[in-house]
N, C-alpha and C. Protein backbone atom coordinates (compact mmCIF):
# COMPACT_ATOMS: atom_id res chain seq x y z
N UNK A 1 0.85 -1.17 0.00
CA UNK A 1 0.00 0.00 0.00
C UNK A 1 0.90 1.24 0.00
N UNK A 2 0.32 2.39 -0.56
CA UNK A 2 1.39 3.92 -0.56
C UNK A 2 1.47 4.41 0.46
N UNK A 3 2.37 4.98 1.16
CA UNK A 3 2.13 5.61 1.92
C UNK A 3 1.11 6.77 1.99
N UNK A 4 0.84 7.27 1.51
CA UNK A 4 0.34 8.20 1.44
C UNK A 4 -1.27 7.63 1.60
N UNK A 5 -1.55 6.53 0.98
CA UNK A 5 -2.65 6.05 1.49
C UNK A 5 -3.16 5.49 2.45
N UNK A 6 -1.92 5.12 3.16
CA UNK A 6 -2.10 4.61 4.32
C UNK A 6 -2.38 5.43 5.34
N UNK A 7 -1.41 6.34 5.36
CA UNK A 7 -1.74 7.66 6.34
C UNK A 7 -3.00 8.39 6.20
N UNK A 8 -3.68 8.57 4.99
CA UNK A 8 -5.02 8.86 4.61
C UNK A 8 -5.90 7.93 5.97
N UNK A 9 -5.67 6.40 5.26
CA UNK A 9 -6.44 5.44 6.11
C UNK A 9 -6.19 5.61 7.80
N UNK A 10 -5.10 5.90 8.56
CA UNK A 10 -5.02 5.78 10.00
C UNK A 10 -5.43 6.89 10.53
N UNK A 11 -5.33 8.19 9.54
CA UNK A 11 -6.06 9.39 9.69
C UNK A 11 -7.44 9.01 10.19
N UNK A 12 -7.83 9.02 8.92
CA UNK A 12 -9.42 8.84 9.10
C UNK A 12 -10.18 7.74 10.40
N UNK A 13 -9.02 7.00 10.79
CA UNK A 13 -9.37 6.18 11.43
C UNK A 13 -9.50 6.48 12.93
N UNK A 14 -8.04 6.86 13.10
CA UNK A 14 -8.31 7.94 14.03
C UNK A 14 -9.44 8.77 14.69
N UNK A 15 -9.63 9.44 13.53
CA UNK A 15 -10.98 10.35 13.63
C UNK A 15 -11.98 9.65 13.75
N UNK A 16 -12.12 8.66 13.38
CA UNK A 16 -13.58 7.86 13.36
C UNK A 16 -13.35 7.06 14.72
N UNK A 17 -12.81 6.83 15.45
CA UNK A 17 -12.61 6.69 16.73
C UNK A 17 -12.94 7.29 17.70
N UNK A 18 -12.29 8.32 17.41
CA UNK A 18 -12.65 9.73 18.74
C UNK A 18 -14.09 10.06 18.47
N UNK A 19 -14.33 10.41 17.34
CA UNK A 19 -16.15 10.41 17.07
C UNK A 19 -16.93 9.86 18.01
N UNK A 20 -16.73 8.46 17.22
CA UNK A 20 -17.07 7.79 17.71
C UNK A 20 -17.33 6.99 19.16
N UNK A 21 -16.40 7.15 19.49
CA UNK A 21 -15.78 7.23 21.11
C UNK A 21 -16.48 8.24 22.22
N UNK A 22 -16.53 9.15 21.77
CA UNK A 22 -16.98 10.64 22.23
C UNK A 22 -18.60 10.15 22.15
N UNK A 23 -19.09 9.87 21.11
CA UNK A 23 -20.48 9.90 21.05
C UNK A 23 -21.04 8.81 21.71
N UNK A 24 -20.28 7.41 22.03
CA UNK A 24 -20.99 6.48 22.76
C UNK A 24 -20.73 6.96 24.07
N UNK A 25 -20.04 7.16 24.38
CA UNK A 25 -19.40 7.57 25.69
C UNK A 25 -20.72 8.96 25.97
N UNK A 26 -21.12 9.69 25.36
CA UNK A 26 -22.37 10.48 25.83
C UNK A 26 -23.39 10.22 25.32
N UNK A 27 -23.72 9.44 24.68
CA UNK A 27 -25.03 8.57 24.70
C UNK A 27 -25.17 7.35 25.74
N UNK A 28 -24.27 6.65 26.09
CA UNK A 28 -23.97 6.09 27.82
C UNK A 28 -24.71 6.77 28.87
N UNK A 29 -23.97 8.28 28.85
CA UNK A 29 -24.25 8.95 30.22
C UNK A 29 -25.56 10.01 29.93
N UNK A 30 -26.28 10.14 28.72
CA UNK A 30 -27.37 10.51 28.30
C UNK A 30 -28.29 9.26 28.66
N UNK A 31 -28.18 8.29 28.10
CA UNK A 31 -29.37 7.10 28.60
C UNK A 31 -29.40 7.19 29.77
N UNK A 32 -28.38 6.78 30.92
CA UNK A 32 -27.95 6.35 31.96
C UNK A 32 -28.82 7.43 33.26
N UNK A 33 -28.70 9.08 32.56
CA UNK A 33 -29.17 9.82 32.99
C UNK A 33 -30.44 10.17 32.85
N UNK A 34 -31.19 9.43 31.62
CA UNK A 34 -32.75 9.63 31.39
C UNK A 34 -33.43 8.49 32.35
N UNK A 35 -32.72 7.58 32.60
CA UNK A 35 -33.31 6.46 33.17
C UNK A 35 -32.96 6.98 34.84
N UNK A 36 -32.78 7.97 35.47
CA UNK A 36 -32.98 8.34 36.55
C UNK A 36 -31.37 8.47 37.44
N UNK A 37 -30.39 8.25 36.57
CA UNK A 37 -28.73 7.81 37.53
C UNK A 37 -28.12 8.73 37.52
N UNK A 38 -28.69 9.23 38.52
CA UNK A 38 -27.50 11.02 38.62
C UNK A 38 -26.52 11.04 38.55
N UNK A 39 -25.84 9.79 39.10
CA UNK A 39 -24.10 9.60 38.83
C UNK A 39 -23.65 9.11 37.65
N UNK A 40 -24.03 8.51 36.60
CA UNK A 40 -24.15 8.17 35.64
C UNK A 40 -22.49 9.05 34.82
N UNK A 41 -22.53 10.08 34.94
CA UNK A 41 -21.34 11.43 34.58
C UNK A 41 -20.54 10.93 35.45
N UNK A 42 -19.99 10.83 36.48
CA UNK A 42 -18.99 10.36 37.34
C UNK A 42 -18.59 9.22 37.30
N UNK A 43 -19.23 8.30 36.58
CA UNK A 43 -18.68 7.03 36.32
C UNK A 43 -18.19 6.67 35.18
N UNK A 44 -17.94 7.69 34.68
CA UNK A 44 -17.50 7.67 32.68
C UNK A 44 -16.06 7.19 32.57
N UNK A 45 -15.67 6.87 33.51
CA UNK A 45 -14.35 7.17 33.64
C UNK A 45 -13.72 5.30 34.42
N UNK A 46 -14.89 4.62 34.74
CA UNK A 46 -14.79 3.54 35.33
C UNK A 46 -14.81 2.10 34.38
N UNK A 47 -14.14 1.04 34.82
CA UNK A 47 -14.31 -0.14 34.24
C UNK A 47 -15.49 -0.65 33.24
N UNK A 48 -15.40 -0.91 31.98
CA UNK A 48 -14.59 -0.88 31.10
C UNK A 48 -14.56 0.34 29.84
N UNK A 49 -15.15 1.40 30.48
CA UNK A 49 -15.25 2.46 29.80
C UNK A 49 -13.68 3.25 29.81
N UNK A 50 -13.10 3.18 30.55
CA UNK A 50 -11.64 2.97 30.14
C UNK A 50 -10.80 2.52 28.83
N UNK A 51 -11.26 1.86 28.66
CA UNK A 51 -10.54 1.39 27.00
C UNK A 51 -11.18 1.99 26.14
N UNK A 52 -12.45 2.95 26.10
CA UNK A 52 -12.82 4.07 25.47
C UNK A 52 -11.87 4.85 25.16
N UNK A 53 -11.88 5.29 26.47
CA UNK A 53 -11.09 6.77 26.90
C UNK A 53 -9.03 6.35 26.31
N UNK A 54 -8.81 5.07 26.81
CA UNK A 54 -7.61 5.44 26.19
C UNK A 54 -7.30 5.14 24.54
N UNK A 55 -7.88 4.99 24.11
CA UNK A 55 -8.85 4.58 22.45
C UNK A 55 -8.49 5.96 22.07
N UNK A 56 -9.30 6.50 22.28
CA UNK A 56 -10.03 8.25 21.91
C UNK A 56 -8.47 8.84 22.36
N UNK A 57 -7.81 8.57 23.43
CA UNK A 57 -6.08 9.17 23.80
C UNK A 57 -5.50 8.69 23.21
N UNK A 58 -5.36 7.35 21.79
CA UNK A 58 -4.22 7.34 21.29
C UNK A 58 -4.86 8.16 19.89
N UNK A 59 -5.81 8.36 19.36
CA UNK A 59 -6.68 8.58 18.37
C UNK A 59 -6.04 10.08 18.08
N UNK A 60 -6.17 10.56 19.41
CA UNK A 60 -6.01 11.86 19.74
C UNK A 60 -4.50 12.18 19.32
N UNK A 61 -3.83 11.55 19.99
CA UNK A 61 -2.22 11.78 19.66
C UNK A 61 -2.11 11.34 18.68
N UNK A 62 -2.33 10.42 17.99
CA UNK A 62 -1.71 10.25 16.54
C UNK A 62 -2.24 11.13 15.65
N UNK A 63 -2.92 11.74 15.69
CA UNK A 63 -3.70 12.39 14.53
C UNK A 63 -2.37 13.62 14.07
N UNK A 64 -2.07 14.57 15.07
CA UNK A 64 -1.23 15.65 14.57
C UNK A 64 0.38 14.92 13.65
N UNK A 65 0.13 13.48 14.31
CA UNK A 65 1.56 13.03 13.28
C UNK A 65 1.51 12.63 11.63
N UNK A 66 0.00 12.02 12.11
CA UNK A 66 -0.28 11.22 10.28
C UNK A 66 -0.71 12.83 9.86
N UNK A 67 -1.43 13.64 10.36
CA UNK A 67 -1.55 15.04 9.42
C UNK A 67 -0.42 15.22 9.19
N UNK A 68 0.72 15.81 9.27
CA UNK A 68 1.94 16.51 9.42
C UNK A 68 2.81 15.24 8.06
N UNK A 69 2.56 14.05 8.50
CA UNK A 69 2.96 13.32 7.27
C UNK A 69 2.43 13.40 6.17
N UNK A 70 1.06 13.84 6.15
CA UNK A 70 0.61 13.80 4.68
C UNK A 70 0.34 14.83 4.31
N UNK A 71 0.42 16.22 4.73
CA UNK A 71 1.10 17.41 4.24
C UNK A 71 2.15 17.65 3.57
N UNK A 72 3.11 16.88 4.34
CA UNK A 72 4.99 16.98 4.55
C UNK A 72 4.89 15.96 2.75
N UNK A 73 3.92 15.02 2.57
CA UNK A 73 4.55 14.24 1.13
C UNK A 73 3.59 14.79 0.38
N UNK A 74 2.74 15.64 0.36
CA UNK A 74 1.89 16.23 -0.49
C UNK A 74 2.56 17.33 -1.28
N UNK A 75 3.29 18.13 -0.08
CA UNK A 75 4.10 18.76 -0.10
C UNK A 75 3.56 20.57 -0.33
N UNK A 76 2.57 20.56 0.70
CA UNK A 76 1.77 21.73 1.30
C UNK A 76 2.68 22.70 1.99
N UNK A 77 3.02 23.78 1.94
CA UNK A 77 3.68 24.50 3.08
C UNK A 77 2.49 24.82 4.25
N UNK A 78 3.34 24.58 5.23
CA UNK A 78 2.43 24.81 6.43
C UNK A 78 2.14 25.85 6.78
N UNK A 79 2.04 27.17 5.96
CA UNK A 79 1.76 28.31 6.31
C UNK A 79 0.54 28.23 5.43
N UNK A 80 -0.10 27.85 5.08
CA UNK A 80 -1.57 28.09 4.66
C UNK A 80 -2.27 28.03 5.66
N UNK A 81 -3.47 28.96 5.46
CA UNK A 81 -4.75 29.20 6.58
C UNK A 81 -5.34 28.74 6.86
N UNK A 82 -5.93 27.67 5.94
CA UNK A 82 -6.40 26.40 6.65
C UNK A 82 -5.57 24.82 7.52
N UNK A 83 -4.38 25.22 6.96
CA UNK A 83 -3.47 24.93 7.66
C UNK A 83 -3.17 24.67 9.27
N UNK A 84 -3.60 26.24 9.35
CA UNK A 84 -3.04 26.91 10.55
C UNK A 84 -4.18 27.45 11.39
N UNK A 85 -5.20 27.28 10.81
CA UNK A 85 -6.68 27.36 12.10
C UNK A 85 -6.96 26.24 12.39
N UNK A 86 -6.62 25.25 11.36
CA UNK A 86 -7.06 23.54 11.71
C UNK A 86 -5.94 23.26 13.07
N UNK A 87 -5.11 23.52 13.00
CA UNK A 87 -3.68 23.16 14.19
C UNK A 87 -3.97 23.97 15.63
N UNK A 88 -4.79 25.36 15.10
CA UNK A 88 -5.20 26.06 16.21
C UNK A 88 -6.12 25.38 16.80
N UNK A 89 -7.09 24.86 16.28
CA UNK A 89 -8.68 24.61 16.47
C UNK A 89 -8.11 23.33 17.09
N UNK A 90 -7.55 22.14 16.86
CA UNK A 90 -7.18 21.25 17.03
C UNK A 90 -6.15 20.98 18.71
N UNK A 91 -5.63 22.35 18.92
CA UNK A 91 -4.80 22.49 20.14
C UNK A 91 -5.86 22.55 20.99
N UNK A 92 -6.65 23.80 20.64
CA UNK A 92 -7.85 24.21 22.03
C UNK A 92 -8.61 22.90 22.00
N UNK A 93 -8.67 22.43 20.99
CA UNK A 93 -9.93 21.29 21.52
C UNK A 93 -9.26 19.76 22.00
N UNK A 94 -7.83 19.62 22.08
CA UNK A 94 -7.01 18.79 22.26
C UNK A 94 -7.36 18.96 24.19
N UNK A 95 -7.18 20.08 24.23
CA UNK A 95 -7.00 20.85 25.30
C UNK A 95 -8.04 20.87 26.23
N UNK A 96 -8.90 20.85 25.89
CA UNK A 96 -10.38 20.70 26.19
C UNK A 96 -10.94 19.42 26.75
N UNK A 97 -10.32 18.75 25.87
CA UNK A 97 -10.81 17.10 25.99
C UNK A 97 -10.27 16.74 26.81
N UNK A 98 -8.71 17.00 27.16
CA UNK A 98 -7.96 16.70 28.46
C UNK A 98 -8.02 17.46 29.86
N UNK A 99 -8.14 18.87 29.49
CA UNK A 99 -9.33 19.23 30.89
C UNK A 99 -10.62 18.32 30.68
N UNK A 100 -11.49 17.97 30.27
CA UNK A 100 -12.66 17.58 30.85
C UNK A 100 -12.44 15.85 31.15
N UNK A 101 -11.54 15.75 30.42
CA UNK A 101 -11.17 13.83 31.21
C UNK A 101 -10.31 13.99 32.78
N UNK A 102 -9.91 15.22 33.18
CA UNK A 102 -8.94 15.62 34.56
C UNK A 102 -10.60 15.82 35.04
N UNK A 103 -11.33 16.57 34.54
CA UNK A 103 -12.46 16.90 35.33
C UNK A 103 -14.01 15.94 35.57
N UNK A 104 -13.72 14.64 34.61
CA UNK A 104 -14.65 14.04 35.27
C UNK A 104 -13.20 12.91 36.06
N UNK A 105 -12.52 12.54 35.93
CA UNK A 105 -11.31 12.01 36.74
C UNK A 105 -11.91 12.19 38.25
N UNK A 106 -11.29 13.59 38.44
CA UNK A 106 -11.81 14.37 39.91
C UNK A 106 -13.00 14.43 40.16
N UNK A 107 -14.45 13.97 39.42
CA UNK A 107 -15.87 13.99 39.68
C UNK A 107 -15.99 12.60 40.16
N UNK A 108 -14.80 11.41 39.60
CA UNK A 108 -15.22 9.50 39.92
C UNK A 108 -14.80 9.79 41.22
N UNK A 109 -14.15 10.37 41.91
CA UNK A 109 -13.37 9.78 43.08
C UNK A 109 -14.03 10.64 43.83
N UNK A 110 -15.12 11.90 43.97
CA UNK A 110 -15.37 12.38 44.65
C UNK A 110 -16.77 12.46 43.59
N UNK A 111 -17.96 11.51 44.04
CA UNK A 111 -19.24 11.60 43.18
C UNK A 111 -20.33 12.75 43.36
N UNK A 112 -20.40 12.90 42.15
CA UNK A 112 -21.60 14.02 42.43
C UNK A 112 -22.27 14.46 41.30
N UNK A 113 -23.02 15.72 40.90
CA UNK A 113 -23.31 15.68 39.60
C UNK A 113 -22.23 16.39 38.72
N UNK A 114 -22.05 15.84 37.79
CA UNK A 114 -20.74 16.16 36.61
C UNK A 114 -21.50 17.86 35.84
N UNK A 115 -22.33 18.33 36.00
CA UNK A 115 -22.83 19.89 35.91
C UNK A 115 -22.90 20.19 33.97
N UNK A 116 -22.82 20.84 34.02
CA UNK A 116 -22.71 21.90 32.73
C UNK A 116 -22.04 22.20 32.35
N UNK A 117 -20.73 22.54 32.82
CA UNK A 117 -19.55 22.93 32.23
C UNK A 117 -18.67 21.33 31.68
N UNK A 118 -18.78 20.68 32.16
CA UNK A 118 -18.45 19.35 31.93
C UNK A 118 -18.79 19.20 30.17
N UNK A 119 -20.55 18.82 30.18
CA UNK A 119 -21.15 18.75 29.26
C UNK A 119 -21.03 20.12 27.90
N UNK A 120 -20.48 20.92 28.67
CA UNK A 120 -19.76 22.31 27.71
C UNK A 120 -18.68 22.53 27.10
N UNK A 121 -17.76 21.57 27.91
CA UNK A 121 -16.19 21.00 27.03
C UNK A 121 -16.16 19.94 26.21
N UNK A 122 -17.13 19.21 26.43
CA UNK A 122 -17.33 18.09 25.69
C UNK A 122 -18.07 18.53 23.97
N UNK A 123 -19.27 19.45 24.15
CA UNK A 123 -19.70 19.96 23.01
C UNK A 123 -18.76 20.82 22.50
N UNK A 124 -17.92 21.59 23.33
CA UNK A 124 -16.87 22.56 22.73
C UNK A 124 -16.10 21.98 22.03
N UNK A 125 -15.41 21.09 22.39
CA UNK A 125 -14.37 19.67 21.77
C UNK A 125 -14.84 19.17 20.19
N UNK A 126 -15.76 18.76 20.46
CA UNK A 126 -17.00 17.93 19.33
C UNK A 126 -17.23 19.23 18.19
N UNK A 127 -17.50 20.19 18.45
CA UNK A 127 -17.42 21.21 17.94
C UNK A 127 -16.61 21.71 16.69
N UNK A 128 -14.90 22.03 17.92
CA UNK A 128 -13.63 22.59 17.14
C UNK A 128 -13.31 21.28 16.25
N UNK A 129 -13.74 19.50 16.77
CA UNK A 129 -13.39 18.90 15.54
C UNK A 129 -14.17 18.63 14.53
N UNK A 130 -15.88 19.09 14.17
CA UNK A 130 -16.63 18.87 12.98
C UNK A 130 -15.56 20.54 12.23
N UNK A 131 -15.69 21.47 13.19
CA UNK A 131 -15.00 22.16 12.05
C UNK A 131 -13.59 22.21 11.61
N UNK A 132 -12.49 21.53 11.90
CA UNK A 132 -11.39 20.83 10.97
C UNK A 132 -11.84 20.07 10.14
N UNK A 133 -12.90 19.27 10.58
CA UNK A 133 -13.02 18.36 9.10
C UNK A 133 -13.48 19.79 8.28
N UNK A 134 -14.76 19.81 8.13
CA UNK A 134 -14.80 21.53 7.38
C UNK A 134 -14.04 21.99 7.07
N UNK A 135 -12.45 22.17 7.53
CA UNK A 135 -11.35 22.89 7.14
C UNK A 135 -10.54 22.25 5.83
N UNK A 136 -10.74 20.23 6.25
CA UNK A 136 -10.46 19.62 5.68
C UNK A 136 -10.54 19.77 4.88
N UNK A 137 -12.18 19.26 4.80
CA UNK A 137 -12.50 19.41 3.30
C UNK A 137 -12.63 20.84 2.51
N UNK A 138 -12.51 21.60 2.80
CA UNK A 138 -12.51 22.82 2.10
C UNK A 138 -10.96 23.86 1.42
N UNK A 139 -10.00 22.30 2.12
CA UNK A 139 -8.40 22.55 1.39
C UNK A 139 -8.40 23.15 0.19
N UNK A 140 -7.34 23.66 -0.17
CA UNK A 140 -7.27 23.70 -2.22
C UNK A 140 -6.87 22.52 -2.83
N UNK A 141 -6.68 22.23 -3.51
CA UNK A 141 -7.19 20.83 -4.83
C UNK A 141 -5.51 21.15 -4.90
């Protein structure tokens, strides 16, 4: 296989992980919470929802390497603007995701309700990455 296709493929895969990951992981604590389990948010973080979470953490880290490789053989300079809001957008929401996994962390060991701001980094996150793909796809040819 080319490289270049391959990195396409672990890309995307990546991404379809964390998506994915992200969205069962709050459709979990959305059911969990319609059916009456206030703690439901504080336990996101417990056996075997764990191999979620470190799923979605390698998903996470690999992504800025296979991008950076298939720029680097495309042979894009990295000073383009979509470039460089996707890397922005991609830090804060990198950033985001790892405050709110420290912050339901500190919600398992001390239970209670996981609030709004919780559920506000998580949409913020989900957010900054539908719009990289957007950035994605809206590259030049």
């Amino acid at each position: 296989m080319e490289t270049l296709t391959a990195l396409k493929v672990a890309h995307t895969a990546a991404t379809a992980v964390l998506l994915l990951g992200a969205l069962g992981l709050g459709a979990w604590v959305f059911l969990a919470r319609r059916k009456g389990d206030a703690t439901a948010g504080s336990r996101t973080l417990q056996r075997p929802r764990v191999f979620v979470w470190l799923l979605m953490a390698l998903a996470l880290l690999s992504m800025p390497f296979t991008g950076w490789w298939m720029v680097h053989l495309v042979g894009w300079p990295l000073g383009q603007t979509w470039l460089l809001a996707s890397s922005v957008l991609y830090t804060v929401a990198a950033l985001a995701w790892f405050w709110l996994l420290v912050r339901l962390n500190r919600l398992r060991k001390a239970p209670g309700g996981v609030g709004r701001f919780s559920l506000a980094l998580a949409l913020f996150g989900l957010v900054c990455l539908v719009a990289i793909a957007g950035l994605m796809g809206a590259k030049p040819v």
